[in-house]
Protein backbone atom coordinates (compact mmCIF):
# COMPACT_ATOMS: atom_id res chain seq x y z
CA UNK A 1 -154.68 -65.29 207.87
CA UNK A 2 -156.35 -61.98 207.56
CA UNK A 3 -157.18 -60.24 204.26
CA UNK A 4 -155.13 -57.38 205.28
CA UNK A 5 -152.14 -60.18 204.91
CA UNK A 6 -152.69 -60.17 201.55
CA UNK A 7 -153.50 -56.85 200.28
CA UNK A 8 -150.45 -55.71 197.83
CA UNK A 9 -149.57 -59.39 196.38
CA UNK A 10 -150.40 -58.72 192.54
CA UNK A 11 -151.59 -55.58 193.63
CA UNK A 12 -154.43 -56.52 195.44
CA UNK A 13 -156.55 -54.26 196.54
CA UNK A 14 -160.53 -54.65 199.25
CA UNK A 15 -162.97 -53.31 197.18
CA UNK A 16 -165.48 -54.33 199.24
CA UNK A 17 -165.73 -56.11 202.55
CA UNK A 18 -163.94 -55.85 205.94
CA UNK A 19 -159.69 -56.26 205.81
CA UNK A 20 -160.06 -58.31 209.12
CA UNK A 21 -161.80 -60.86 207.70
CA UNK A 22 -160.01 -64.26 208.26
CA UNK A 23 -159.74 -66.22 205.39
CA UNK A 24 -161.22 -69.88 204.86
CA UNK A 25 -161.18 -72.82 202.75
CA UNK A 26 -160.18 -71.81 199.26
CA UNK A 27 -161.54 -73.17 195.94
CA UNK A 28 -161.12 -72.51 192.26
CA UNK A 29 -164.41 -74.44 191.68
CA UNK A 30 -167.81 -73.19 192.60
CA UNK A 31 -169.28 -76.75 192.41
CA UNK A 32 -166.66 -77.66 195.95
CA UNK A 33 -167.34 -74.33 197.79
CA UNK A 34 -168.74 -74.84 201.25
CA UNK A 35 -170.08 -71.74 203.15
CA UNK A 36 -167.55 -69.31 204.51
CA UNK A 37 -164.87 -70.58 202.04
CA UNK A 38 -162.79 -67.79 199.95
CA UNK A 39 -163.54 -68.55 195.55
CA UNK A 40 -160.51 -68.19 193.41
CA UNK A 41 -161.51 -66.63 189.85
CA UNK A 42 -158.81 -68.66 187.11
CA UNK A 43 -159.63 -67.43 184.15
CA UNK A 44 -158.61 -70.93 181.65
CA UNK A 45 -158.58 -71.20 177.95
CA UNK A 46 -162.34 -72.27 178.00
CA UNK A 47 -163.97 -70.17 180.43
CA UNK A 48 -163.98 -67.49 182.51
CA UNK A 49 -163.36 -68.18 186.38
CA UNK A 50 -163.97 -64.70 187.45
CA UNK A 51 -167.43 -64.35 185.87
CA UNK A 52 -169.04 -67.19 188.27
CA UNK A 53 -168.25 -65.36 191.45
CA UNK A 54 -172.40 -64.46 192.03
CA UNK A 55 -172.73 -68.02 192.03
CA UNK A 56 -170.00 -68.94 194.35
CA UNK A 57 -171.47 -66.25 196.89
CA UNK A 58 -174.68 -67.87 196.07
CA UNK A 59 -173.09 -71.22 197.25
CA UNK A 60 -171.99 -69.71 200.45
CA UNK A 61 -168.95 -68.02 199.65
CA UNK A 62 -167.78 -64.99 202.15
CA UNK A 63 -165.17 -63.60 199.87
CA UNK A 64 -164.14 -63.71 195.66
CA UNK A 65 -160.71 -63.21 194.49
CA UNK A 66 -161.05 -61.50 191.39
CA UNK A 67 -159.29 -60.36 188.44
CA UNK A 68 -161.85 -57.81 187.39
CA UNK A 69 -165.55 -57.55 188.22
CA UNK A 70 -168.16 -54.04 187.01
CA UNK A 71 -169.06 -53.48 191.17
CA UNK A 72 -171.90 -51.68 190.45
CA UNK A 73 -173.73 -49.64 193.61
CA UNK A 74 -176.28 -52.91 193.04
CA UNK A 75 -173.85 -55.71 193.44
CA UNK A 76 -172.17 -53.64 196.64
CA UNK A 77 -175.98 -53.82 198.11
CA UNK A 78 -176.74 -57.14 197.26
CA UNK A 79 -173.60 -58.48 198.70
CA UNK A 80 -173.28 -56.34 201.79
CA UNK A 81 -171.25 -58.61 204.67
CA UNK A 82 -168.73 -60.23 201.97
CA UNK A 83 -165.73 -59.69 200.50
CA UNK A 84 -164.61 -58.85 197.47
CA UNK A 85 -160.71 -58.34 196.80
CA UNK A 86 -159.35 -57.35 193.14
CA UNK A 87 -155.70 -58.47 192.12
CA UNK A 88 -153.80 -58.21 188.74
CA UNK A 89 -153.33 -62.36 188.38
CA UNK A 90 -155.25 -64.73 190.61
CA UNK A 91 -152.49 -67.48 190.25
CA UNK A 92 -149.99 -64.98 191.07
CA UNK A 93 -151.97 -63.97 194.08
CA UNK A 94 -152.97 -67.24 195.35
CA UNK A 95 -148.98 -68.32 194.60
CA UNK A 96 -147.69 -65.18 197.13
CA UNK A 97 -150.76 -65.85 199.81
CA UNK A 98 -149.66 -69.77 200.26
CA UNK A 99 -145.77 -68.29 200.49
CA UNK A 100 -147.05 -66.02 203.73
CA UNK A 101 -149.16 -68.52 204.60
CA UNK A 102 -146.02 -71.19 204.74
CA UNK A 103 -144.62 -68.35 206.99
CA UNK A 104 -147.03 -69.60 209.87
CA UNK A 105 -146.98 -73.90 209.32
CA UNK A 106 -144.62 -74.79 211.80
CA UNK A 107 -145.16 -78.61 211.46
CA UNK A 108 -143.47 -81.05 209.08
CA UNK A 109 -144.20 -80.25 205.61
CA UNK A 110 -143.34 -83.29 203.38
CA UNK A 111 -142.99 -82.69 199.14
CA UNK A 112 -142.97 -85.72 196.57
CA UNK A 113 -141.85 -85.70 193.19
CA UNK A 114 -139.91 -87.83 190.55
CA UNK A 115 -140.89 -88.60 186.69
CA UNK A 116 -143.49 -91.88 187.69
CA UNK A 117 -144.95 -92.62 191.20
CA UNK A 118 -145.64 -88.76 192.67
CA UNK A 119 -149.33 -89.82 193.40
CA UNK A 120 -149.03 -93.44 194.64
CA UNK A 121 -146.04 -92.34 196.86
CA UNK A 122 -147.85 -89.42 198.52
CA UNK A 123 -150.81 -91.40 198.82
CA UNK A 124 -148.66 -94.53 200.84
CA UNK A 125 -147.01 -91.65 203.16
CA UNK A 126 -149.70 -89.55 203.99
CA UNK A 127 -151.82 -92.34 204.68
CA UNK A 128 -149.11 -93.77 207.04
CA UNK A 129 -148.49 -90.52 208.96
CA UNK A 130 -152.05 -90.30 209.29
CA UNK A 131 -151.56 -93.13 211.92
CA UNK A 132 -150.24 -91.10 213.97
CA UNK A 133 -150.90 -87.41 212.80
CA UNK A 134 -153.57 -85.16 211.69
CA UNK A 135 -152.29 -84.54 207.92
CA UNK A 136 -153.13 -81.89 205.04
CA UNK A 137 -152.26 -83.97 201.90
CA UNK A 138 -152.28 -82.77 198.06
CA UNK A 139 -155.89 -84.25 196.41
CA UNK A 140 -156.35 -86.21 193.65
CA UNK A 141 -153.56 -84.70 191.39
CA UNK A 142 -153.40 -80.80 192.58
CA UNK A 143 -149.63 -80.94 192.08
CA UNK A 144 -149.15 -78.00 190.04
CA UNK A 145 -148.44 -73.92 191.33
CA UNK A 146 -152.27 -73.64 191.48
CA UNK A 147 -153.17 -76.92 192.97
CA UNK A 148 -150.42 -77.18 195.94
CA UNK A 149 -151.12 -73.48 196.67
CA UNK A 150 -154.86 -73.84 197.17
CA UNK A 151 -153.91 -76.48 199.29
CA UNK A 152 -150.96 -74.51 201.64
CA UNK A 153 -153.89 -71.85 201.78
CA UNK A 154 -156.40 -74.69 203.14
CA UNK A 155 -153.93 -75.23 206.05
CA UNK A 156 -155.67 -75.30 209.23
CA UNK A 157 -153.85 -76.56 212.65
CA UNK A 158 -152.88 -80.49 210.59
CA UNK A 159 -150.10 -81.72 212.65
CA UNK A 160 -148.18 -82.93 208.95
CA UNK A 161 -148.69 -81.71 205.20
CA UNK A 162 -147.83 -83.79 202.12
CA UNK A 163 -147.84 -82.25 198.97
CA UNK A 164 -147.21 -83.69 195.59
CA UNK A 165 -145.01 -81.57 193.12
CA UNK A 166 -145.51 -81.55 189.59
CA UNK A 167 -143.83 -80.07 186.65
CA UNK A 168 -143.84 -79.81 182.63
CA UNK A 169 -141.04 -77.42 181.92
CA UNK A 170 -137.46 -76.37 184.00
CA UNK A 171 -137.82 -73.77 187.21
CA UNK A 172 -141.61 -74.93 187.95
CA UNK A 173 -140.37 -77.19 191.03
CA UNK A 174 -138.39 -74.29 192.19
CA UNK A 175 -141.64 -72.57 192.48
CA UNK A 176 -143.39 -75.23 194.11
CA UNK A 177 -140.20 -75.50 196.57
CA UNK A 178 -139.71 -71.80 197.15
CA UNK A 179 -143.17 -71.80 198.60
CA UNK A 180 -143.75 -74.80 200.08
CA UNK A 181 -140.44 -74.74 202.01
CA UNK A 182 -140.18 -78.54 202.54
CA UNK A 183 -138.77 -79.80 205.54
CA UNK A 184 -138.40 -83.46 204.33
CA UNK A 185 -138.25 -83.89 199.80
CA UNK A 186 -138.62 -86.91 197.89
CA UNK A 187 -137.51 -88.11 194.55
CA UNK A 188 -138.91 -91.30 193.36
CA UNK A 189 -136.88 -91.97 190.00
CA UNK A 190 -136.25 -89.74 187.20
CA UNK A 191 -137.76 -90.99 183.89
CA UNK A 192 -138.55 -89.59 180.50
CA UNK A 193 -141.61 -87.57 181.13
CA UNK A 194 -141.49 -84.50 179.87
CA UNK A 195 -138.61 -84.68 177.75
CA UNK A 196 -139.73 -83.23 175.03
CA UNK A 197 -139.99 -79.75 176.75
CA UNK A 198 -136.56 -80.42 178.54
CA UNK A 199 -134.24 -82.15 175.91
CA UNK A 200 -132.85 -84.83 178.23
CA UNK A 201 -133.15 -87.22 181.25
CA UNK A 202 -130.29 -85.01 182.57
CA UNK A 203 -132.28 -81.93 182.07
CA UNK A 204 -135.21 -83.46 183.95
CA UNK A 205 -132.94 -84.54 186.83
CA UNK A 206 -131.49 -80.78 186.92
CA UNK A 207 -135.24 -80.15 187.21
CA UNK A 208 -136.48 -82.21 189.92
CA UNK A 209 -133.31 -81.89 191.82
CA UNK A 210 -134.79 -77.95 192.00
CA UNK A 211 -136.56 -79.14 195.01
CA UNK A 212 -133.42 -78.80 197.18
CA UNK A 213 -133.87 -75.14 196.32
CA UNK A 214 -136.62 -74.50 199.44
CA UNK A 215 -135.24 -78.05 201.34
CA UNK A 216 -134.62 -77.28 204.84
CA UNK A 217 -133.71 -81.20 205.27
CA UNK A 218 -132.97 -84.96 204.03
CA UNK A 219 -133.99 -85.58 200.73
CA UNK A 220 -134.74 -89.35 200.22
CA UNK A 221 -133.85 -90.79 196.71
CA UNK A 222 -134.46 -94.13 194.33
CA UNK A 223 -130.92 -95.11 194.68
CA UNK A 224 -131.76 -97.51 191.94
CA UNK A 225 -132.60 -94.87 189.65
CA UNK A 226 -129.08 -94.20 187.38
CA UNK A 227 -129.08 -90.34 187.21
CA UNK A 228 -130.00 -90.08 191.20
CA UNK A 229 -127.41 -92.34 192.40
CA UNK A 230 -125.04 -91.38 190.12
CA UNK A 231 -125.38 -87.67 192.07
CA UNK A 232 -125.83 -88.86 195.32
CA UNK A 233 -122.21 -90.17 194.74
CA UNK A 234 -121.21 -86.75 194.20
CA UNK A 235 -123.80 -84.61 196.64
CA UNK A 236 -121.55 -83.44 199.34
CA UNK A 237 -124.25 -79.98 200.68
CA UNK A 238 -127.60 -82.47 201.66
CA UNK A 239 -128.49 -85.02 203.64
CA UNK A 240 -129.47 -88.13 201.33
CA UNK A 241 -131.59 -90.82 201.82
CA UNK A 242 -131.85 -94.12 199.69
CA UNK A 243 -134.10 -96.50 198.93
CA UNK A 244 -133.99 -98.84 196.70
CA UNK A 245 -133.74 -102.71 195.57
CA UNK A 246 -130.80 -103.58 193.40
CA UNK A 247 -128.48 -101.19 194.59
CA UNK A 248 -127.28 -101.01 198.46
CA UNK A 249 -129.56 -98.16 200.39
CA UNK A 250 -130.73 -97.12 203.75
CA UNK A 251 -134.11 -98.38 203.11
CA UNK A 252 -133.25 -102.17 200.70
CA UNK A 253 -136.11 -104.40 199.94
CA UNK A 254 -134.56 -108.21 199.36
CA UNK A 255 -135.81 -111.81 199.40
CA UNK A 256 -138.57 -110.63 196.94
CA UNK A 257 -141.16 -112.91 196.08
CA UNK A 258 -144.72 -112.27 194.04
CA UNK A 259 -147.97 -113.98 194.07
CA UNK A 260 -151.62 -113.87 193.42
CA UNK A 261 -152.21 -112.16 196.71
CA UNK A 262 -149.63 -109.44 195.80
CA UNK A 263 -145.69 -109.00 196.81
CA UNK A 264 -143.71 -109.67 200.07
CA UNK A 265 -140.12 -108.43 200.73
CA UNK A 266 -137.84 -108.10 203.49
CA UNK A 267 -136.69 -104.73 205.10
CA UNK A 268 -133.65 -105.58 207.77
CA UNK A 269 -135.19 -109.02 208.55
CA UNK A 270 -138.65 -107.38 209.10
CA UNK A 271 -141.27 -109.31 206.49
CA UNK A 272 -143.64 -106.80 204.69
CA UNK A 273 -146.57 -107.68 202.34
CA UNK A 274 -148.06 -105.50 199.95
CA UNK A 275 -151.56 -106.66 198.32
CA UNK A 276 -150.50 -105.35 194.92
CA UNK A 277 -147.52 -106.81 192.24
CA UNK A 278 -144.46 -105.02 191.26
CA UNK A 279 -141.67 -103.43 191.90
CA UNK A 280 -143.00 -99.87 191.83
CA UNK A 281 -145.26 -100.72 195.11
CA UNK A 282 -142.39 -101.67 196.53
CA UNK A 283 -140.04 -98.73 195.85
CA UNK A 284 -143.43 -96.62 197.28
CA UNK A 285 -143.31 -98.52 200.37
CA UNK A 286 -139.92 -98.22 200.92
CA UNK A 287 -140.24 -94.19 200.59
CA UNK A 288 -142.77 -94.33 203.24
CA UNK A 289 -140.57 -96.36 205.56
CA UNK A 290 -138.04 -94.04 205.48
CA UNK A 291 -140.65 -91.08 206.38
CA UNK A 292 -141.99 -92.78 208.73
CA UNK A 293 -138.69 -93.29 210.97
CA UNK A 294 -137.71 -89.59 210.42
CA UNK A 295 -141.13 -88.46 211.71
CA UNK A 296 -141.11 -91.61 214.68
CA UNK A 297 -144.43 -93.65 213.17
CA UNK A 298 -143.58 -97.01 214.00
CA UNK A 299 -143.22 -99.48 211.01
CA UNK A 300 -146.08 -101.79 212.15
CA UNK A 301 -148.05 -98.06 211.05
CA UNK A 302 -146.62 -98.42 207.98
CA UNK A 303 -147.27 -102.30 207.69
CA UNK A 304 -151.15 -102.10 208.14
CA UNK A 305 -151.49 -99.32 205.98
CA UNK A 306 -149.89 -101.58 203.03
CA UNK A 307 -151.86 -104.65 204.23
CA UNK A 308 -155.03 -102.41 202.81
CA UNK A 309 -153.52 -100.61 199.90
CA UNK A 310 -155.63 -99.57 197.26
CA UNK A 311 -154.62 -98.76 194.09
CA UNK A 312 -156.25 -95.13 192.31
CA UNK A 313 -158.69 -95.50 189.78
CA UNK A 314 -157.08 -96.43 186.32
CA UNK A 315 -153.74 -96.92 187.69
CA UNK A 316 -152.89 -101.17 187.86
CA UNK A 317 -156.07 -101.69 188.48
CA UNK A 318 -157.08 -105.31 188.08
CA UNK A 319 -160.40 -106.02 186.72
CA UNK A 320 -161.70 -109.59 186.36
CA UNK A 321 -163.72 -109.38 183.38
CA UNK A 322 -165.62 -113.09 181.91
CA UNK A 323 -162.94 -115.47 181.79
CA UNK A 324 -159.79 -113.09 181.49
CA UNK A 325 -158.09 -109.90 183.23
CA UNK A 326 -157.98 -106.54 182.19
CA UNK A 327 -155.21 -104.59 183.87
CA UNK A 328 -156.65 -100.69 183.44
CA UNK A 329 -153.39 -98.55 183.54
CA UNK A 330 -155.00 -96.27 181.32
CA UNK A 331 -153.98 -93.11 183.50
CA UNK A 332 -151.28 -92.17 181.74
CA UNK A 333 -148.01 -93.22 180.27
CA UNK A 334 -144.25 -92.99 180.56
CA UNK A 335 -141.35 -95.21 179.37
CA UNK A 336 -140.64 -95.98 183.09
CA UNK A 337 -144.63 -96.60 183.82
CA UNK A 338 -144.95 -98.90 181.00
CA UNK A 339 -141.97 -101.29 182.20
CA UNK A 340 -143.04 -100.97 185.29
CA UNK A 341 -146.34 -101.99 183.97
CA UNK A 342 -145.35 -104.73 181.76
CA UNK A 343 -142.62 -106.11 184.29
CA UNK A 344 -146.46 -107.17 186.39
CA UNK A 345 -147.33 -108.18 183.61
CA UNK A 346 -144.51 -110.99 183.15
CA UNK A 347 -144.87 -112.19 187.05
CA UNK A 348 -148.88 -113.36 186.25
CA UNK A 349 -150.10 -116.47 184.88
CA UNK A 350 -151.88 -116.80 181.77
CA UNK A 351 -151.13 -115.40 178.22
CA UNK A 352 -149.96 -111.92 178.51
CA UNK A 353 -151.03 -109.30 176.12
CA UNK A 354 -150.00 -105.77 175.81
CA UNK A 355 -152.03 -103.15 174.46
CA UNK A 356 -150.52 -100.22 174.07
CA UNK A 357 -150.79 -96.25 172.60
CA UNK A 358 -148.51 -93.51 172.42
CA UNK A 359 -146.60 -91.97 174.81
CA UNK A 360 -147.34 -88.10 174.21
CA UNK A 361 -144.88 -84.92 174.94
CA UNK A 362 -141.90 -86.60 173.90
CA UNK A 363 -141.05 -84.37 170.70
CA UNK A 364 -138.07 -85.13 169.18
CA UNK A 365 -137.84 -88.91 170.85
CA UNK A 366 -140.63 -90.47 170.43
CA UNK A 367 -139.24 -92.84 167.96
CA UNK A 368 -136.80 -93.51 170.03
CA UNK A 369 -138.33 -94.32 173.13
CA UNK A 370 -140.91 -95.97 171.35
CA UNK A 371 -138.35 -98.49 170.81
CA UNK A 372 -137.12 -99.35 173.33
CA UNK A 373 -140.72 -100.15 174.54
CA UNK A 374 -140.25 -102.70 171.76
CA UNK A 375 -137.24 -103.84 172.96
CA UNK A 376 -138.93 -104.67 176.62
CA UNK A 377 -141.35 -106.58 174.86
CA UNK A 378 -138.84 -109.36 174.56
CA UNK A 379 -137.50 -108.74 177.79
CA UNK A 380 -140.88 -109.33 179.60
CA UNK A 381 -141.53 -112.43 177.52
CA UNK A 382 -145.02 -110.79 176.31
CA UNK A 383 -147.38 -113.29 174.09
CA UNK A 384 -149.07 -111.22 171.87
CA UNK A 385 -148.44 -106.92 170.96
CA UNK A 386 -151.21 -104.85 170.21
CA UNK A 387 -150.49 -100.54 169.66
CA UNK A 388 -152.97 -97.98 168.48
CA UNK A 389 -151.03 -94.51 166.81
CA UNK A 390 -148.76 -93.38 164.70
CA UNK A 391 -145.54 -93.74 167.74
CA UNK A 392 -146.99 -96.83 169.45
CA UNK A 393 -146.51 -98.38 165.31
CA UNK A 394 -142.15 -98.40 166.87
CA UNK A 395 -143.21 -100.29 169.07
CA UNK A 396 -143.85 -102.71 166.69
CA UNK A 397 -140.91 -102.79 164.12
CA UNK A 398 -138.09 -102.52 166.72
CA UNK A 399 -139.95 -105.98 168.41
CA UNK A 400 -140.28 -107.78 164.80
CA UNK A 401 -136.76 -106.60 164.18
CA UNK A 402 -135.41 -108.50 167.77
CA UNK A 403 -137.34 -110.93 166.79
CA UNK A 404 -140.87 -110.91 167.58
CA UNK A 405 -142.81 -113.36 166.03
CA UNK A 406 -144.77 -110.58 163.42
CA UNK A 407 -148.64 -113.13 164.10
CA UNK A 408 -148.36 -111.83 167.51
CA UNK A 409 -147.49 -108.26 166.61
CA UNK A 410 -150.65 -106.44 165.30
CA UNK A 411 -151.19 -102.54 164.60
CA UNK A 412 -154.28 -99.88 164.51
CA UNK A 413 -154.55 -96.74 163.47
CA UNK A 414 -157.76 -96.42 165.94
CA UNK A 415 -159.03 -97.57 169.58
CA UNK A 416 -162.14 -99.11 167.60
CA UNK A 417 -160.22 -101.38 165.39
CA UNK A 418 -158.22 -102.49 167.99
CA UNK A 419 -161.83 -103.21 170.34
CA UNK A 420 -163.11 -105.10 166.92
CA UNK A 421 -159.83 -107.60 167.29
CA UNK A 422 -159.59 -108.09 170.53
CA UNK A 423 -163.11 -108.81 171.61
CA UNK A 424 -162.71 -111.73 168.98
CA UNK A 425 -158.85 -112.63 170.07
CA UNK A 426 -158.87 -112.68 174.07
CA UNK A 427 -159.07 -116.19 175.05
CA UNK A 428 -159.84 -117.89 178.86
CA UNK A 429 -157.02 -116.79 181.30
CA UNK A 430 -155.72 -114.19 178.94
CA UNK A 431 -154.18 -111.45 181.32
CA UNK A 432 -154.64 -108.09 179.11
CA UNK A 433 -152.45 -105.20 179.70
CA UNK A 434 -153.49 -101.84 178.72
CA UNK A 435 -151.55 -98.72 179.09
CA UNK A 436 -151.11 -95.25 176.82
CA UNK A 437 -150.87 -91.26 177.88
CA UNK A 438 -153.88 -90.52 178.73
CA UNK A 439 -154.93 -88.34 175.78
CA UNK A 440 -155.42 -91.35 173.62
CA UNK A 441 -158.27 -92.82 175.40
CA UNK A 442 -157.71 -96.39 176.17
CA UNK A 443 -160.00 -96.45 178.71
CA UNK A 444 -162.22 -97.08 175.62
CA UNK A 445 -160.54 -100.07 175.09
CA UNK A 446 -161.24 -100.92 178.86
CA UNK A 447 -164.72 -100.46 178.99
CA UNK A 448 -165.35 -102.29 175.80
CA UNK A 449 -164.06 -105.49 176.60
CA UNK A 450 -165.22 -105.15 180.42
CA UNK A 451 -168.98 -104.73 178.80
């Protein structure tokens, strides 16, 4: 793509350089820019984006996007051969560029999204494609209008894209959607995240389900999840596609079993092994099963890329620390994540302990869903209860009031009390669980006992 493309999106205008320039790798980040590549200036609530552009052409850069800049007869001299262009709003630009850019992908373009398991699920399928394709996947967790964008604009001849949606508030997914034009969609569950800015699960579902908006194909659904199969009953205008466990689907794991080495199922009389526990592996294997017959990647693909699944940083990740294990889950936190999380839990041997903070962003139901975290406590047959913040403290009181034996059932108003008790309370074989949104740092906790 030419600048010329571009020129008029958010007004932008070449204030210096050469309009048939052909764009490269974008970046937002001067520390990732590789020469030729095209720097994004994001002016964020800390800094200044726009003011670092010397130092991305420093770092090789052959053309700035730019919300303003003083191009002084100086600066035009001492950066004769690039490019500068000058827009109103660099998201907005960057946002209109991947839409023309979309124009010109004529290859499968895959979008994930759902309340828990965007990452892990995009991760599984673009890793099984890549069997058999050359793919352009969302990285790390660029899921939002800036991230996927910068990533439709880093396009160049992949045979597949992935791209992981993400969202905070209603009509960002039809954003996402609207420029990403997805030919296949996904919707791994609908949860509570976020419902603080949206009011209800039925709001969030109304949200996700925003995807369809730029769908020019099957979406594929957790039929387990309530709200989705409850409208996949009623859809009559898409193509659906279920997976699920419980409920009958397209894509049904049964004859589950768990173990040390991790989970094995059966898919239509076809074994598959997965070297991680829980039922949210499996419901991300099953998603990329179903991807992977629409886009013909045989399912032994999809078998070997399981047999060597790794989990992401902070997310279920096992750590044998002494005599005990610390489960770091520490990424962040939903209702849905944490029983997820604490169903694993219940499957391992040993005395099973459950650290946990609060869930943040829920506004007016945090109580509430607060417990019913206490209520899975029972559920899950958990030993001994430890929370840190002023939510996590419902945790708690609806457990005691169910029944929870109130020894095992201990509250902190900080990370370092909790550290204090625990590095005198975890026994031999002690499995320890800990999980909270992220901005309560638990990983704290983590590192503390894993010294």
């Amino acid at each position: 793509m030419k600048i010329k493309d571009c020129l008029g999106i958010s007004n932008a205008k070449l204030i210096l350089g050469n309009e048939d320039y052909i764009f490269a790798g974008f970046s937002k980040d001067t520390r990732t820019i590789n020469p030729g590549d095209t720097y994004v200036g994001i002016k964020g609530e800390n800094f200044d984006g726009n003011n670092f552009f010397e130092e991305a052409f420093l770092k090789g850069a052959d053309t700035c996007i730019l919300e303003h800049i003083d191009l002084t007869l100086e600066l035009k001299k001492k950066y004769a051969g690039k490019n500068i262009i000058l827009v109103n709003n660099s998201l907005e630009f960057i946002m209109g560029a991947a839409e023309r850019k979309r124009e010109e992908i004529h290859v499968p373009v895959i979008a994930i999204t759902g309340s828990v398991g965007k990452t892990s699920t995009k991760t599984i399928v673009a890793d099984t494609l890549e069997t058999k394709y050359n793919v352009l996947r969302t990285i790390g967790n660029e899921n939002s209008q800036l991230g996927m964008s910068l990533r439709i604009l880093n396009y160049s001849a992949e045979e597949c894209v992935v791209l992981e949606m993400g969202m905070n508030q209603a009509g960002e997914i039809h954003k996402l959607t609207s420029i990403a034009k997805p030919d296949i969609a996904v919707i791994t569950n609908i949860g509570t995240s976020h419902i603080g800015n949206l009011g209800s699960r039925e709001n969030i579902l109304k949200a996700k389900l925003e995807i369809l908006d730029g769908l020019n194909g099957p979406i594929i659904i957790n039929n387990d999840n309530d709200l989705l199969h409850n409208w996949a009953n009623m859809n009559t205008d898409v193509k659906v596609i279920t997976f699920g466990i419980n409920n009958k689907s397209d894509y049904q794991a049964t004859n589950i079993s768990y173990d040390k080495q991790g989970s094995t199922y059966e898919l239509n009389n076809e074994e598959i092994s997965i070297p991680v526990i829980g039922d949210a592996f499996i419901y991300n294997s099953l998603t990329a099963f179903a991807v992977s017959d629409l886009l013909e990647v045989p399912h032994e693909n999809v078998k070997k890329v399981l047999s060597k699944l790794q989990l992401e940083p902070h997310r279920m990740e096992f750590i044998n620390s002494k005599e005990y294990t610390i489960i770091d889950d520490t990424y962040n936190a939903s209702l849905d994540s944490i029983s997820y999380s604490l169903d694993v839990l219940s499957k391992l041997a040993g005395r099973k302990i459950a650290v946990l903070g609060d869930i943040l962003e829920l506004g007016e139901y945090g109580e509430e869903i607060h417990r019913n975290i206490g209520k899975l406590i029972l559920e899950k047959k958990i030993d001994v209860l430890v929370t840190v913040g002023p939510l996590a403290k419902f945790i708690n009181e609806e457990a005691e009031n169910l029944g929870f034996a109130k020894e095992h059932s201990i509250h902190f108003e900080t990370n370092k009390e909790a550290i204090t008790f625990l590095k005198k309370s975890v026994k031999a074989n002690d499995i320890v669980l800990i999980k909270a949104s992220h901005g309560m740092n638990f990983l704290e906790i983590v590192n503390s006992l894993n010294e």
